[in-house]
PDB file of N, CA and C in Angstrom:
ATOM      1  N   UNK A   1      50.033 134.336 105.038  1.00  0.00           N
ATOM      2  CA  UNK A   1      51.047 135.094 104.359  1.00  0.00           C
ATOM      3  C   UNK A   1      52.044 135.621 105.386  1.00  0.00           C
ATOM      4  N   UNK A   2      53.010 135.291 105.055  1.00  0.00           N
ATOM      5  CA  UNK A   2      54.361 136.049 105.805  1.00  0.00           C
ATOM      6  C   UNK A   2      54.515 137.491 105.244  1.00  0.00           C
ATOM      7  N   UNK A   3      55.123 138.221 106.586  1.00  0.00           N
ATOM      8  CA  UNK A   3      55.084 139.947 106.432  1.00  0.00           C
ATOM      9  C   UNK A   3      56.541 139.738 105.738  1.00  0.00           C
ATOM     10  N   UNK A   4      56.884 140.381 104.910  1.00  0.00           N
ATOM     11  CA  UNK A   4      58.275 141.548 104.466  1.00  0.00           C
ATOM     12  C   UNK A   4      59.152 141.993 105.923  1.00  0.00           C
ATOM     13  N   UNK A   5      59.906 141.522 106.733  1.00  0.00           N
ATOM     14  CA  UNK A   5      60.978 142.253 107.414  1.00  0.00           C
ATOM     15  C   UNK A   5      61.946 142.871 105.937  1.00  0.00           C
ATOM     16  N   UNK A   6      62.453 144.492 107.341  1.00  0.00           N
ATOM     17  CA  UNK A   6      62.432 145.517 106.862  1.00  0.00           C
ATOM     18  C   UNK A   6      64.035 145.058 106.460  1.00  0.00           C
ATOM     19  N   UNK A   7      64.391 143.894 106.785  1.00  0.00           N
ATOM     20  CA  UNK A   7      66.048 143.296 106.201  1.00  0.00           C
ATOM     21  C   UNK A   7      66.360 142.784 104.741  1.00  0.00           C
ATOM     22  N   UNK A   8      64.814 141.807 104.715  1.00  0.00           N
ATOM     23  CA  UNK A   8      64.287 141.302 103.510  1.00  0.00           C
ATOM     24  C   UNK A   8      63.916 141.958 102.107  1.00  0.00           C
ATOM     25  N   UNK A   9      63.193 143.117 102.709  1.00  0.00           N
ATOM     26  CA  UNK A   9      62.615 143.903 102.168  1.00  0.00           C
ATOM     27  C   UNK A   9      63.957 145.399 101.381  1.00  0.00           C
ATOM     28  N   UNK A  10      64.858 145.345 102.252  1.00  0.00           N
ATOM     29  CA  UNK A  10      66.097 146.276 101.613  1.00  0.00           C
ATOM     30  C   UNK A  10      67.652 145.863 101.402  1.00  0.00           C
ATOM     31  N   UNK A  11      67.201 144.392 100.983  1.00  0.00           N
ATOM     32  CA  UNK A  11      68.525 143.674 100.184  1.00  0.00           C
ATOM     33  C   UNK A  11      68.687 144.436  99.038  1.00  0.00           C
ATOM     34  N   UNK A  12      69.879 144.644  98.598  1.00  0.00           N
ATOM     35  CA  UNK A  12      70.392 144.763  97.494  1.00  0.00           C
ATOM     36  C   UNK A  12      70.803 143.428  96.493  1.00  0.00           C
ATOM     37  N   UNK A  13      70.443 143.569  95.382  1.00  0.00           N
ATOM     38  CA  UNK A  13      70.077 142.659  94.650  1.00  0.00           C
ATOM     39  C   UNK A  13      71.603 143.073  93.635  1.00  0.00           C
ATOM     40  N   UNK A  14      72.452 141.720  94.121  1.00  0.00           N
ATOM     41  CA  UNK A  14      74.070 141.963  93.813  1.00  0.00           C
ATOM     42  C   UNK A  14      74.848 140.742  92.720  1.00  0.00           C
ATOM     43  N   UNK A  15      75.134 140.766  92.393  1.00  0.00           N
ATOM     44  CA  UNK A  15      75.875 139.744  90.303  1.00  0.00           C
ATOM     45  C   UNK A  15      76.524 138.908  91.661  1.00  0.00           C
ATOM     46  N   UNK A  16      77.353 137.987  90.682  1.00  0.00           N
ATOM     47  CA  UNK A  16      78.105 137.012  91.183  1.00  0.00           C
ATOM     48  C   UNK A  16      79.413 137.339  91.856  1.00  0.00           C
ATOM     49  N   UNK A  17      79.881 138.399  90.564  1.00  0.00           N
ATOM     50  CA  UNK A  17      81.332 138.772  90.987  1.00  0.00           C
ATOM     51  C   UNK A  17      81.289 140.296  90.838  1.00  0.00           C
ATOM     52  N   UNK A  18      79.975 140.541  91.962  1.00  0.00           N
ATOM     53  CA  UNK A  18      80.451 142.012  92.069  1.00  0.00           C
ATOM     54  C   UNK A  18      80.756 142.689  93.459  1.00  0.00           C
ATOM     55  N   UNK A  19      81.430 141.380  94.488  1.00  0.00           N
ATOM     56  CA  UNK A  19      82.106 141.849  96.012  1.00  0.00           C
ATOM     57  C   UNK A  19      82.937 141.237  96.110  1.00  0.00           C
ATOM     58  N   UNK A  20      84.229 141.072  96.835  1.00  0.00           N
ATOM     59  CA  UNK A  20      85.289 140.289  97.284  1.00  0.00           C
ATOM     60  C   UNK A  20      84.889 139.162  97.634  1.00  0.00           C
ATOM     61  N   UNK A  21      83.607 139.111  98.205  1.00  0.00           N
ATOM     62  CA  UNK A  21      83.778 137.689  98.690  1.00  0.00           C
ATOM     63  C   UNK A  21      83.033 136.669  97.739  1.00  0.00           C
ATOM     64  N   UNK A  22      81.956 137.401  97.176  1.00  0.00           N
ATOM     65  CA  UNK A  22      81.480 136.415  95.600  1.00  0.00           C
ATOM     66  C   UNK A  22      83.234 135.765  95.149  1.00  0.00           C
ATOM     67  N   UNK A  23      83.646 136.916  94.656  1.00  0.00           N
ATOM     68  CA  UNK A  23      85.107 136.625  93.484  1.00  0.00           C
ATOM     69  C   UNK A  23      86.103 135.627  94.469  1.00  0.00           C
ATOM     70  N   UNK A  24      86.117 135.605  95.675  1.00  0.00           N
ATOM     71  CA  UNK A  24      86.980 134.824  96.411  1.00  0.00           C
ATOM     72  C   UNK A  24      86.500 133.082  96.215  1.00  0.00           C
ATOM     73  N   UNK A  25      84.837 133.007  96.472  1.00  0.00           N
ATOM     74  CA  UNK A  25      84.300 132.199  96.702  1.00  0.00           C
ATOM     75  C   UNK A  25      84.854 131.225  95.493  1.00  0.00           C
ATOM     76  N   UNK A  26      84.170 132.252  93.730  1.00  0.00           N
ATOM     77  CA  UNK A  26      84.010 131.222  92.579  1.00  0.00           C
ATOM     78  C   UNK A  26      85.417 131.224  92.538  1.00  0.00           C
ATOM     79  N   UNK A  27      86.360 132.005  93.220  1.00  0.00           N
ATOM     80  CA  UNK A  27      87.761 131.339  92.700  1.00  0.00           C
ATOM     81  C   UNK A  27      88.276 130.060  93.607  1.00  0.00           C
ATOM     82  N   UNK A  28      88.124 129.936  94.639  1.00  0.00           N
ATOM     83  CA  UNK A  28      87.963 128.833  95.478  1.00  0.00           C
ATOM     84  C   UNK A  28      87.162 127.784  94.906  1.00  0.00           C
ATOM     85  N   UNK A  29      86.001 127.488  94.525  1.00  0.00           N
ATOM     86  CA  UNK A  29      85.389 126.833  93.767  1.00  0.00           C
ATOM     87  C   UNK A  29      86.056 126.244  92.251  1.00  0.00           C
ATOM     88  N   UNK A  30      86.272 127.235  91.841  1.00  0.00           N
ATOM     89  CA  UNK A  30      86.981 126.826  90.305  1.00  0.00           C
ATOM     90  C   UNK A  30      88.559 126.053  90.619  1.00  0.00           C
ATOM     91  N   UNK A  31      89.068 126.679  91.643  1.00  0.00           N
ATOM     92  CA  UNK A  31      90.519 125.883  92.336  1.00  0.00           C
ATOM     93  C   UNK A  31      89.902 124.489  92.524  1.00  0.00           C
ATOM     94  N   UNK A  32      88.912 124.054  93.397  1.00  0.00           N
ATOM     95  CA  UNK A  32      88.943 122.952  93.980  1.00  0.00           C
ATOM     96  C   UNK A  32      88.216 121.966  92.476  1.00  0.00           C
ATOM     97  N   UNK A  33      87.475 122.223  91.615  1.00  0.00           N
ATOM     98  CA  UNK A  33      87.061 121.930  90.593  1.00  0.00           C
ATOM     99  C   UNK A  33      88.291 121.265  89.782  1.00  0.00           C
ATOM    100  N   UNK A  34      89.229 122.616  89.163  1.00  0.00           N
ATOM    101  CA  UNK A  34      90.741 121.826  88.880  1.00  0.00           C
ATOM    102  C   UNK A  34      91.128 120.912  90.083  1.00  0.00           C
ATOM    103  N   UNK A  35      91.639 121.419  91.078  1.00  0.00           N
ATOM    104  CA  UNK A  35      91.985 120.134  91.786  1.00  0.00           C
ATOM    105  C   UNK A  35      91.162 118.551  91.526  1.00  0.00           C
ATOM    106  N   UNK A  36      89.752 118.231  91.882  1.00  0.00           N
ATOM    107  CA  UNK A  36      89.404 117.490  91.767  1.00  0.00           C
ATOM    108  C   UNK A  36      89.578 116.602  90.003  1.00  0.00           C
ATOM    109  N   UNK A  37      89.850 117.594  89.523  1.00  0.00           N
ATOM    110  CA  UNK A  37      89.736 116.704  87.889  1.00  0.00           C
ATOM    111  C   UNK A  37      91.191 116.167  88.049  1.00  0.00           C
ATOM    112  N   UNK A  38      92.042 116.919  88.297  1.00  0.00           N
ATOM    113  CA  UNK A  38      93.574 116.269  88.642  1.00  0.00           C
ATOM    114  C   UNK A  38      93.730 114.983  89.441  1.00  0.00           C
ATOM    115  N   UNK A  39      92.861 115.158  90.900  1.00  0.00           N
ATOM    116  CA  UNK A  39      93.011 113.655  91.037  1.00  0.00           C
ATOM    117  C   UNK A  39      91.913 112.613  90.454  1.00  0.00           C
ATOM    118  N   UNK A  40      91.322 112.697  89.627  1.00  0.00           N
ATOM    119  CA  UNK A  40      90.277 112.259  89.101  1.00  0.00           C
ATOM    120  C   UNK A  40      91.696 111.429  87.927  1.00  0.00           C
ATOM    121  N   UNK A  41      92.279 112.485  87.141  1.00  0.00           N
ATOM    122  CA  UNK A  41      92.962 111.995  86.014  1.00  0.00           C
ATOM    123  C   UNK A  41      94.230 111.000  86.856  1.00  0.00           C
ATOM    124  N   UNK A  42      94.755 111.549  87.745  1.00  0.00           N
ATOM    125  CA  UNK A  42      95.800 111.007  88.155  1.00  0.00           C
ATOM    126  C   UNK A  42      95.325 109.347  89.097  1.00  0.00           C
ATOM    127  N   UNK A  43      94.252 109.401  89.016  1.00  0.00           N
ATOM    128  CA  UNK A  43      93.310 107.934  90.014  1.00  0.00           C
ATOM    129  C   UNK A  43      93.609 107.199  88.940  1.00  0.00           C
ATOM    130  N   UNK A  44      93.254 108.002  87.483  1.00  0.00           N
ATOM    131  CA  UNK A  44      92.692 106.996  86.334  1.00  0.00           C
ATOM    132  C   UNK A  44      94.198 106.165  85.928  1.00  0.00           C
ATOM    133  N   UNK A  45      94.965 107.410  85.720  1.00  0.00           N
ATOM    134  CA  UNK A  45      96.453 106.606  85.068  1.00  0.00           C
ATOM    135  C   UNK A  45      97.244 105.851  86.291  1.00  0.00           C
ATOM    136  N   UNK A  46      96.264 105.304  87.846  1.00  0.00           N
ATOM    137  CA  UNK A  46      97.226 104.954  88.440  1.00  0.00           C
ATOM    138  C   UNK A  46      98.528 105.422  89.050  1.00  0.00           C
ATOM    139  N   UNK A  47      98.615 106.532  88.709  1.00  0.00           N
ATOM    140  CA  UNK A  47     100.065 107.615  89.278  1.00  0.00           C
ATOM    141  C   UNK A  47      99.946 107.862  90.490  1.00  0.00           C
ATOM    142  N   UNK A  48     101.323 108.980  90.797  1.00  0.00           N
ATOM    143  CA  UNK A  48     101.361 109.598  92.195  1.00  0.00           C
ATOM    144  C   UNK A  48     100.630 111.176  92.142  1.00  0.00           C
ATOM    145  N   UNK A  49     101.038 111.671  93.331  1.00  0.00           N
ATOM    146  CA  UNK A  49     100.916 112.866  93.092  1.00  0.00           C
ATOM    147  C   UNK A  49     102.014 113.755  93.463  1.00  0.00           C
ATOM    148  N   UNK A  50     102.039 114.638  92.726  1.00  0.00           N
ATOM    149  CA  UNK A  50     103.525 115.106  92.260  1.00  0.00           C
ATOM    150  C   UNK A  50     104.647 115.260  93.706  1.00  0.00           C
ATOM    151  N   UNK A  51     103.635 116.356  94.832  1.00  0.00           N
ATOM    152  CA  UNK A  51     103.888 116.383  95.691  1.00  0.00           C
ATOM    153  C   UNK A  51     104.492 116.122  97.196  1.00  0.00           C
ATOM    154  N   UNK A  52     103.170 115.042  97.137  1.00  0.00           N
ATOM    155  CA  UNK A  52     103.324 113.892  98.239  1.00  0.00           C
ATOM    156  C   UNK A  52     103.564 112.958  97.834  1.00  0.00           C
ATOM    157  N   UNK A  53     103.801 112.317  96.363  1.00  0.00           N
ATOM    158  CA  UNK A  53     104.107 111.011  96.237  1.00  0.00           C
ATOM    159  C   UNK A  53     102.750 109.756  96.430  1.00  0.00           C
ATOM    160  N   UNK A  54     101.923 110.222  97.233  1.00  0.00           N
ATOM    161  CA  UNK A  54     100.777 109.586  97.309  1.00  0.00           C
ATOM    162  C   UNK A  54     100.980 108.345  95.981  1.00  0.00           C
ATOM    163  N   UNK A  55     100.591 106.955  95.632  1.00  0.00           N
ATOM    164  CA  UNK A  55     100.003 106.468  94.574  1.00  0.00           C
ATOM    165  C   UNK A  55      98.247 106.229  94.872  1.00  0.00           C
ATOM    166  N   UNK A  56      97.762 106.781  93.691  1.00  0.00           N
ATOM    167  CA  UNK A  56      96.617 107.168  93.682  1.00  0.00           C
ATOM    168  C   UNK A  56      95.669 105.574  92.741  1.00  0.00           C
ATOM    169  N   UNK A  57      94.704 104.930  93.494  1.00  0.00           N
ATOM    170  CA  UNK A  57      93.942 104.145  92.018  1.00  0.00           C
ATOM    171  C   UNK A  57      92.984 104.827  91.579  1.00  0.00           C
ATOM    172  N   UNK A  58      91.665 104.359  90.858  1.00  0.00           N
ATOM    173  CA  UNK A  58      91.056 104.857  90.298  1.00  0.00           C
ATOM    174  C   UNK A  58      90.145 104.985  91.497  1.00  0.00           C
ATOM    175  N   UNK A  59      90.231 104.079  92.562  1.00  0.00           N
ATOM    176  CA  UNK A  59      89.285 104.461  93.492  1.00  0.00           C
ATOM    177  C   UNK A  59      89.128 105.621  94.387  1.00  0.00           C
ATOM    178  N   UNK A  60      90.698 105.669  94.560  1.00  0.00           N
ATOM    179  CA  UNK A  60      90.871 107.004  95.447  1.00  0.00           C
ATOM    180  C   UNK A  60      90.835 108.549  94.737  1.00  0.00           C
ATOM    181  N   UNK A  61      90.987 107.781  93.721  1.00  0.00           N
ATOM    182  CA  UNK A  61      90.731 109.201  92.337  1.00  0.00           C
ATOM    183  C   UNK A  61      89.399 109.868  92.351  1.00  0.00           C
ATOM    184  N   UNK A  62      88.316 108.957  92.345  1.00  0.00           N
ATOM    185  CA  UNK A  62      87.088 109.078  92.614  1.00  0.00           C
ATOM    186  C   UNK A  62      86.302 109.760  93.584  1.00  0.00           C
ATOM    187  N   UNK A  63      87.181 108.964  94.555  1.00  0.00           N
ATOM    188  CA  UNK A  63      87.298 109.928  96.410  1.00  0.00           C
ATOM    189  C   UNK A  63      87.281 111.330  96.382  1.00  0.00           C
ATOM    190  N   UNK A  64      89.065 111.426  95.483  1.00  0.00           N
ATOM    191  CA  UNK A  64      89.010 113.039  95.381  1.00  0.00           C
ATOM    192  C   UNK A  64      88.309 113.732  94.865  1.00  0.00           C
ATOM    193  N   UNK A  65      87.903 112.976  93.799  1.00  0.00           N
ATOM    194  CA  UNK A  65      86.828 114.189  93.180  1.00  0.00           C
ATOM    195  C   UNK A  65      85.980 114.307  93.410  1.00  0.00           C
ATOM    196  N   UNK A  66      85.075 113.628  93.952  1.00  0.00           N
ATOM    197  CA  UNK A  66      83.721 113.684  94.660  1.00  0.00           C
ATOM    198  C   UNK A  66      84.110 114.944  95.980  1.00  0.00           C
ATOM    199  N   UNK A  67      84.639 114.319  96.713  1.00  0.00           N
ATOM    200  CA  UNK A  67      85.174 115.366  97.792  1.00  0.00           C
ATOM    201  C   UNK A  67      85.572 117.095  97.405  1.00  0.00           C
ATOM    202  N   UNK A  68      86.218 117.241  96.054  1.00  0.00           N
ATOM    203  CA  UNK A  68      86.711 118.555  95.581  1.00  0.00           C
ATOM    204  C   UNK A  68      85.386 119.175  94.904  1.00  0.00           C
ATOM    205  N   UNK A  69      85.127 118.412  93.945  1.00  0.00           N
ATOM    206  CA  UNK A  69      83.334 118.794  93.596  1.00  0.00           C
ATOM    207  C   UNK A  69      82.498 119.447  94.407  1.00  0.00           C
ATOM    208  N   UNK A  70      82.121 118.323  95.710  1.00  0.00           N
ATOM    209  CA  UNK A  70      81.262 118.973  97.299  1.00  0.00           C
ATOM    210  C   UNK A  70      81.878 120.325  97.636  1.00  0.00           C
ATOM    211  N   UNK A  71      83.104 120.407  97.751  1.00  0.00           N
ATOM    212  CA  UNK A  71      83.764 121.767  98.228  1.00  0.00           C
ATOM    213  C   UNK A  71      83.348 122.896  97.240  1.00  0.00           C
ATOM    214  N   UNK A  72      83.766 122.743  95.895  1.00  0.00           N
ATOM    215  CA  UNK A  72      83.033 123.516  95.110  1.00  0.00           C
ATOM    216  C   UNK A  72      81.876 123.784  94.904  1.00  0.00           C
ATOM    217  N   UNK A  73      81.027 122.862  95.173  1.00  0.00           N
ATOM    218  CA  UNK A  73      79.511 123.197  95.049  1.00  0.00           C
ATOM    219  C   UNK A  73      79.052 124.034  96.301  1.00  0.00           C
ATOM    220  N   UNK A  74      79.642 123.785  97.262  1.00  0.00           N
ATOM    221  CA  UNK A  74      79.263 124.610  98.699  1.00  0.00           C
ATOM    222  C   UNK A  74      79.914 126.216  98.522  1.00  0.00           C
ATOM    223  N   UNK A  75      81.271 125.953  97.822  1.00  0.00           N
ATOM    224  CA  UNK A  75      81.729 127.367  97.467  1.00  0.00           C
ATOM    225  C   UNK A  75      80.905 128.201  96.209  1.00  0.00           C
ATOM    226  N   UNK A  76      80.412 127.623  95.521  1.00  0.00           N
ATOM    227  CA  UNK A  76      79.629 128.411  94.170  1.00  0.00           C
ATOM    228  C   UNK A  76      78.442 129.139  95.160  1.00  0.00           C
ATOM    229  N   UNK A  77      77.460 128.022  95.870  1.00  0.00           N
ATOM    230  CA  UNK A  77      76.665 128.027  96.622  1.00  0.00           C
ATOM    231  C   UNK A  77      76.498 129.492  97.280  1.00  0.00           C
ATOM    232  N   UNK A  78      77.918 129.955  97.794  1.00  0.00           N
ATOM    233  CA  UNK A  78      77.962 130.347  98.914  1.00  0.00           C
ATOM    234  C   UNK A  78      78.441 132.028  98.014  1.00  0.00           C
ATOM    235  N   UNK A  79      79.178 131.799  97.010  1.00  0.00           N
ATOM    236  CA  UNK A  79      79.503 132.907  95.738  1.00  0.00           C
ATOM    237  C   UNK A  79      78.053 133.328  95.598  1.00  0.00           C
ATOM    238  N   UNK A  80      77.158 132.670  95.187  1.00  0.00           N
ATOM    239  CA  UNK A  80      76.225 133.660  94.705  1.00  0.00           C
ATOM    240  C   UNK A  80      74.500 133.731  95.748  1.00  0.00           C
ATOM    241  N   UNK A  81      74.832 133.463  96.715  1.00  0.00           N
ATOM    242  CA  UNK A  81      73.588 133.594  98.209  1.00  0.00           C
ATOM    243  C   UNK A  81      74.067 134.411  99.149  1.00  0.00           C
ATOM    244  N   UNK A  82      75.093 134.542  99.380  1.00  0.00           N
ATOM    245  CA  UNK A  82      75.779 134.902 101.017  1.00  0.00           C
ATOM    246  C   UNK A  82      75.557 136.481 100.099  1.00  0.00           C
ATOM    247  N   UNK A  83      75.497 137.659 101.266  1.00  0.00           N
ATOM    248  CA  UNK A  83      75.361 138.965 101.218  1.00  0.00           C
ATOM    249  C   UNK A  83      76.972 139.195 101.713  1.00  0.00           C
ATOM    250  N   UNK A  84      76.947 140.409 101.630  1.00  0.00           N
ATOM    251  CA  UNK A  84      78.925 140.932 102.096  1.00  0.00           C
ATOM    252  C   UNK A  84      78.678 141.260 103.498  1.00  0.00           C
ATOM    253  N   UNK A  85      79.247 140.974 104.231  1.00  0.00           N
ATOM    254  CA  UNK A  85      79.317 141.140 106.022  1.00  0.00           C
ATOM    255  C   UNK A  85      79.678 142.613 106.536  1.00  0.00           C
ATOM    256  N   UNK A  86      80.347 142.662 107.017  1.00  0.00           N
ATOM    257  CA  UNK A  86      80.648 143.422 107.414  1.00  0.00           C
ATOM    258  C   UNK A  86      81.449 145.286 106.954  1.00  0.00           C
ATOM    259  N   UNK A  87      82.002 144.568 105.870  1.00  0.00           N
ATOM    260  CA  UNK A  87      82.873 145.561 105.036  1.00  0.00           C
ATOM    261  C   UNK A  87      81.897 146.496 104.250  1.00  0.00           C
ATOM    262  N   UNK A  88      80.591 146.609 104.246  1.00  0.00           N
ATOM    263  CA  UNK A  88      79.943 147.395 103.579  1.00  0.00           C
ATOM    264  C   UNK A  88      79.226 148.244 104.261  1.00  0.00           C
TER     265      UNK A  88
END
């Protein structure tokens, strides 16, 4: 059996969006989520992107979203595990 450190032992037990950096995280997350469905849709119809002009296929559409997804999943991840640093 592993002992209780006294760090472990006096976490505060904190919601998703109840510190700046939870609410920063799932909004970063939910950004890259939209992003990824955008180039997901814009892969599908073959288009550009508005911006850069990029032309996008369905393959590179795919790319993006897989890639924007990972970012989001590491950001949700990180919204509801990570403790608040320093500011508290």
């Amino acid at each position: 059996m592993v002992p209780m450190t006294s760090s472990t032992a006096s976490t505060s037990d904190r919601g998703l969006l109840e510190t700046r950096f939870s609410m920063g995280a799932a909004a970063i997350a939910a950004i890259a989520v939209l992003l990824g469905v955008v180039f997901a849709w814009t892969g599908y119809n073959d288009g550009s992107l508005p911006v850069i002009g990029l032309d996008l296929s369905i393959l590179t559409g795919v790319v993006g979203l897989l890639f924007a997804l990972g970012i989001a999943l590491v950001a949700a991840i990180a919204a509801v595990y990570m403790e608040p640093g320093f500011d508290e």
